[in-house]
Protein backbone atom coordinates (compact mmCIF):
# COMPACT_ATOMS: atom_id res chain seq x y z
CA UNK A 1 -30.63 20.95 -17.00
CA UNK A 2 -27.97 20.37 -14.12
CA UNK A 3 -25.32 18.11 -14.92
CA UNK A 4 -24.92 15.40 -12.10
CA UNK A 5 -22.34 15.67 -9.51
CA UNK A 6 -19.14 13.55 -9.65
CA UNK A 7 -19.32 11.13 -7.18
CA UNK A 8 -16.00 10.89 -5.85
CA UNK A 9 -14.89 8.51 -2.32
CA UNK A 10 -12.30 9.63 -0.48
CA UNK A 11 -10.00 6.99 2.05
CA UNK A 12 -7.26 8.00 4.49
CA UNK A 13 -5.05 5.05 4.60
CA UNK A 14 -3.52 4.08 7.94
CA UNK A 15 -5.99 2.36 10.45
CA UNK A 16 -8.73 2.78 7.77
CA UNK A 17 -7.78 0.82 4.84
CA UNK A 18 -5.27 -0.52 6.74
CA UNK A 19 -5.06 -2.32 10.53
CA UNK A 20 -1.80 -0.94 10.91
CA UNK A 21 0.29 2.86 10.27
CA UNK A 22 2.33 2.24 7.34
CA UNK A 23 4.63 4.93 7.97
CA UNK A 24 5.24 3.79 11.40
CA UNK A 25 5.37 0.08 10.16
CA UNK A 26 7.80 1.22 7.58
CA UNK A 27 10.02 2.72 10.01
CA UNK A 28 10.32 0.30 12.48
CA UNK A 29 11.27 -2.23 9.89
CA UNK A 30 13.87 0.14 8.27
CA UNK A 31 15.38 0.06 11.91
CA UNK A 32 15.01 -4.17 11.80
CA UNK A 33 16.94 -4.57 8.38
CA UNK A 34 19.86 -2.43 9.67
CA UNK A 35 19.37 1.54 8.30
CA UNK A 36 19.10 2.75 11.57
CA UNK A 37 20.12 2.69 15.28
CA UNK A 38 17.22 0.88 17.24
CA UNK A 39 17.09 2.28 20.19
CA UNK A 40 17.51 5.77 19.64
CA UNK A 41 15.25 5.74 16.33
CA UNK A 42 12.61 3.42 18.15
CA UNK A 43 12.24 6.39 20.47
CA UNK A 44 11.83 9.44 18.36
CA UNK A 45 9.42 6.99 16.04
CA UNK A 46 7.60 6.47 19.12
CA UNK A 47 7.38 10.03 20.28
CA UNK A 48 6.34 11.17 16.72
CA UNK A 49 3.51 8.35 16.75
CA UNK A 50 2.49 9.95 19.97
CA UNK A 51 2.66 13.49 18.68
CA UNK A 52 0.45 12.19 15.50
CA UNK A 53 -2.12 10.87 17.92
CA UNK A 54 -2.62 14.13 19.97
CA UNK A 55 -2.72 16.16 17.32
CA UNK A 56 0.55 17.88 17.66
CA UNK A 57 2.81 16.48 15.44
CA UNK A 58 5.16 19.04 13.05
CA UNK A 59 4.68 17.46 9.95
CA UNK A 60 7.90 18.68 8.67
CA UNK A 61 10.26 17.89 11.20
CA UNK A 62 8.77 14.25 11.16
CA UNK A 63 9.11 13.92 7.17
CA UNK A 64 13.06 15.03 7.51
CA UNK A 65 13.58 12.32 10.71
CA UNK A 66 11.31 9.58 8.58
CA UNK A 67 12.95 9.99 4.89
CA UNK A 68 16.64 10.19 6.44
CA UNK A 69 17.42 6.54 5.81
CA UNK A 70 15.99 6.09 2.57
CA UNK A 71 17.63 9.21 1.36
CA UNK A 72 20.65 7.74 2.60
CA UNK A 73 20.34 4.52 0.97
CA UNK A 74 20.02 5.76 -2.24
CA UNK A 75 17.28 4.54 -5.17
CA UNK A 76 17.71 1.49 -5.99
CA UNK A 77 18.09 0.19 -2.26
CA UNK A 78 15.18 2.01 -1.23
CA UNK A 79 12.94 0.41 -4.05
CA UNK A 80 14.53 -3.20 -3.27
CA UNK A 81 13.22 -2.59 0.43
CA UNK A 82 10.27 -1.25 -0.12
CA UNK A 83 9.33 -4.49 -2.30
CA UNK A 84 10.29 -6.65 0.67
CA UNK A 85 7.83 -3.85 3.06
CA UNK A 86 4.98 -4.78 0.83
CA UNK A 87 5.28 -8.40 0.85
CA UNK A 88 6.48 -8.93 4.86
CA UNK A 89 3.93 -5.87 6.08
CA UNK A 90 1.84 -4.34 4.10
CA UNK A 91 0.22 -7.53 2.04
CA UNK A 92 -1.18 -10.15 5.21
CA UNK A 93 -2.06 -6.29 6.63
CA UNK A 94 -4.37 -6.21 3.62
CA UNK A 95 -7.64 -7.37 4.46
CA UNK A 96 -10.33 -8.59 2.33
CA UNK A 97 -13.24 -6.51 4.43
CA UNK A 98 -10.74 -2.81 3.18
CA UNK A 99 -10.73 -4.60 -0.32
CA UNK A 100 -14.01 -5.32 -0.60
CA UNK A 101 -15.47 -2.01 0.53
CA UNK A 102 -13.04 -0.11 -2.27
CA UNK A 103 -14.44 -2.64 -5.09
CA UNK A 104 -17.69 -1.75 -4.15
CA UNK A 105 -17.73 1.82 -4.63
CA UNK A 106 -15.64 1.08 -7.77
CA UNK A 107 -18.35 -1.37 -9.29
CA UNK A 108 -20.57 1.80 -8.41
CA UNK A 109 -19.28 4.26 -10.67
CA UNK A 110 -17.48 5.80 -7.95
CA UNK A 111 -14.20 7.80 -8.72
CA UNK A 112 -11.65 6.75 -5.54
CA UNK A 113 -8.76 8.23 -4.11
CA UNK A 114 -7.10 7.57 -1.06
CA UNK A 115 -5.59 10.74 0.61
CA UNK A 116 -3.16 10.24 3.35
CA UNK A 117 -0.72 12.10 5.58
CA UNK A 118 1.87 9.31 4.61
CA UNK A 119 4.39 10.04 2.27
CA UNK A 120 4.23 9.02 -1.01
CA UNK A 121 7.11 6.58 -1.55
CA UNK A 122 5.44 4.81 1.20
CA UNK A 123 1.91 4.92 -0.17
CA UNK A 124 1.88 4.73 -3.69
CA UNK A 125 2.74 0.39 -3.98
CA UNK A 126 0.30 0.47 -1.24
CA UNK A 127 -2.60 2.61 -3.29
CA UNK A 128 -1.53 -0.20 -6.42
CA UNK A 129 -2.28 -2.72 -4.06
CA UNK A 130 -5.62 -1.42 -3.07
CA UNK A 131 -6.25 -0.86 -7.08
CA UNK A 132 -6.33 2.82 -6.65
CA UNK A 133 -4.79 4.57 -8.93
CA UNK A 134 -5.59 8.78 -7.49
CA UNK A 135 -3.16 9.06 -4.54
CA UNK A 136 -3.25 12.40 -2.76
CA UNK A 137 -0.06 11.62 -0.21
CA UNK A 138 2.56 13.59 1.02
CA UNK A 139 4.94 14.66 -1.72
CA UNK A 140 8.71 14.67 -1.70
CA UNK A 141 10.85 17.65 -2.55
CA UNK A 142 13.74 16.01 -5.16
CA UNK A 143 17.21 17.33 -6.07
CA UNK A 144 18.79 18.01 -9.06
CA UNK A 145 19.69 14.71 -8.75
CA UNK A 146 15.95 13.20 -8.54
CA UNK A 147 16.28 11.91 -4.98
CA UNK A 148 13.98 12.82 -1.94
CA UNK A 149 15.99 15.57 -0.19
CA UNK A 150 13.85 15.14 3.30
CA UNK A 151 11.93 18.27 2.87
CA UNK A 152 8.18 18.39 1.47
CA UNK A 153 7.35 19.84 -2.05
CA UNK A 154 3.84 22.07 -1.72
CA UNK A 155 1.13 21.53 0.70
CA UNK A 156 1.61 18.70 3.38
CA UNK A 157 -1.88 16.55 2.94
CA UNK A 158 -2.36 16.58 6.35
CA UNK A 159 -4.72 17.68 8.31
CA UNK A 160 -6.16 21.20 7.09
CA UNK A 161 -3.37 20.46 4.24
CA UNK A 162 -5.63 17.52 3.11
CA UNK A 163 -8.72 19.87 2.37
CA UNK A 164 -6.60 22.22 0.41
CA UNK A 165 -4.83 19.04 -1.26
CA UNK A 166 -8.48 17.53 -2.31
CA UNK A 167 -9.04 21.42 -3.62
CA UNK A 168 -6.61 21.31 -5.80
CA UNK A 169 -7.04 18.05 -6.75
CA UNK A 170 -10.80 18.64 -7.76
CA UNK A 171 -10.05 21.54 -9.75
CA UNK A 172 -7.43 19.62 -11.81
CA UNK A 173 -10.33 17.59 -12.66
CA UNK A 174 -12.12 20.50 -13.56
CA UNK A 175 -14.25 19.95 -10.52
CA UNK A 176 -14.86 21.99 -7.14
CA UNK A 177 -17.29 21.50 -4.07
CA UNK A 178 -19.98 22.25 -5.60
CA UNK A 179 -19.62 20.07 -8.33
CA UNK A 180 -18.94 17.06 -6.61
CA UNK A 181 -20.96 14.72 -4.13
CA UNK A 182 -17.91 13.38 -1.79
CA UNK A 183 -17.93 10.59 0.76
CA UNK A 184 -14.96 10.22 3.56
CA UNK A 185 -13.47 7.69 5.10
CA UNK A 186 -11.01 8.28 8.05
CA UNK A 187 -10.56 7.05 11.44
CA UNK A 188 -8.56 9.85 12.86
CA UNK A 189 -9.12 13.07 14.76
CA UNK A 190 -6.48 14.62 12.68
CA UNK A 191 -8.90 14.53 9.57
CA UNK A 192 -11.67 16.96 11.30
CA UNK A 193 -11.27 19.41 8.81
CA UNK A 194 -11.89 17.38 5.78
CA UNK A 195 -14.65 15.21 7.45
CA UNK A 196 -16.52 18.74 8.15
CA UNK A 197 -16.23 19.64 4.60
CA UNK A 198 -17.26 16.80 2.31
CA UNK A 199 -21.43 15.66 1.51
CA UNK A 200 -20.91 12.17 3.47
CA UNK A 201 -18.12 11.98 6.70
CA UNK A 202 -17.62 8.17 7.76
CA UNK A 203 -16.21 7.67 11.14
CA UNK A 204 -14.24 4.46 10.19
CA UNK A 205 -12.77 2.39 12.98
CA UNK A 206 -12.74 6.16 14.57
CA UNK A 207 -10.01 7.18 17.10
CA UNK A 208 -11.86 7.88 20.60
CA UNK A 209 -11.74 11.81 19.91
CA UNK A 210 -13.43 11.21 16.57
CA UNK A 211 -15.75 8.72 17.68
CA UNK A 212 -17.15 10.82 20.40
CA UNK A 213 -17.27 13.85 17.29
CA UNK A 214 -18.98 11.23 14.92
CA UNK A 215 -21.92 10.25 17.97
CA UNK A 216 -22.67 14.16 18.97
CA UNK A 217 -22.59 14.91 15.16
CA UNK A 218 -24.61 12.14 13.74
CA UNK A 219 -22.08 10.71 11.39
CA UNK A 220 -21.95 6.98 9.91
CA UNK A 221 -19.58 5.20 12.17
CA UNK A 222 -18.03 1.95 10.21
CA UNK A 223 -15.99 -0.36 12.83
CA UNK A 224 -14.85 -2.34 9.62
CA UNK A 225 -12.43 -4.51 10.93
CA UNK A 226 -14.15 -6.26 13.77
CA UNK A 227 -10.93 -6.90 16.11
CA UNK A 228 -10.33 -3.24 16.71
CA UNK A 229 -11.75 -1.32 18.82
């Protein structure tokens, strides 16, 4: 007899959970309490955002420019402004439609995880908040000392990086494709690969690239905030 699959749902974070981009959220208000220059960071977070969008963006050079200030600030700073992030930003940004949709695959059985091409000191309070506890983010390389250095430790989860991320993931669970029946959520372009590999892709509140994909493909498309477009 076949044992079932493992029904596992997968969520990117930022515009799909989320209305907003965390990690652009995060570092615009680093630049409002003070950590950083605003004009000249504004810019470069504003041609990274733009790079993200269009596909382009060199994950690692952005990770070094977007960790900088909280590397500089130390641990214990970091943590006390990350606290105030989640409570000025992240919490009214957390909205009961994005809650409700994660409880119901929970009260299904379903095993969630939220996979994102944020970095995890940004993600994980928000993945708690959500009541996820599997977080498949960005991971920091640490010093002796640690503290983030600015590089990235292993395989950036983004784009491709987030199929080979889940891959590793799975088999940790002593899972693999085969094995497992997986639904995505993601509104971004920039998630292609992972969209074409799982049982069940889910345009959510899709980017126009990926809604135009989702429509010639067939896919679910979920618009589940109803004031964005």
């Amino acid at each position: 007899m076949t044992a079932p699959k493992a029904r596992l749902v997968l969520f990117d974070l930022d515009h799909t959970l989320l209305p907003i981009d965390s990690d652009y959220c995060w570092s615009v208000f680093t630049t409002d309490i003070g950590w950083t220059d605003s004009q000249v960071f504004r810019q470069r977070n504003d041609d990274f955002y733009a790079h993200y969008q269009a596909g382009t963006l060199d994950i690692h050079d952005y990770i070094r420019f977007a960790t900088e200030a909280v590397r500089l600030q130390g641990p214990a700073r970091a943590a006390e402004a990350h606290a105030r992030f989640m409570r000025e930003v992240v919490q009214p940004n957390l909205r009961p439609e994005a809650l409700a949709l994660v409880h119901k695959h929970q009260a299904a059985g379903d095993r969630v995880v939220i996979v994102t091409a944020t970095n995890e000191f940004v993600t994980r309070p928000i993945a708690t908040a959500f009541g996820v506890d599997e977080l498949i983010a960005v991971e920091l390389e640490r010093g002796a000392d640690g503290w983030i250095t600015g590089g990235i430790r292993g395989t950036p989860s983004f784009r491709e990086g987030k199929v080979s991320r889940v891959e590793q993931w799975l088999a940790a669970q002593g899972l693999d494709w085969s094995r497992a029946d997986i639904t995505f959520y993601s509104d971004s372009a920039n998630d292609l690969p992972l969209l074409e590999r799982v049982d069940r892709p889910i345009a959510t509140n899709p980017d126009p690239r990926l809604r135009a994909v989702a429509q010639e493909r067939g896919w679910r498309i979920l618009d589940l905030f109803s004031d964005e477009t």
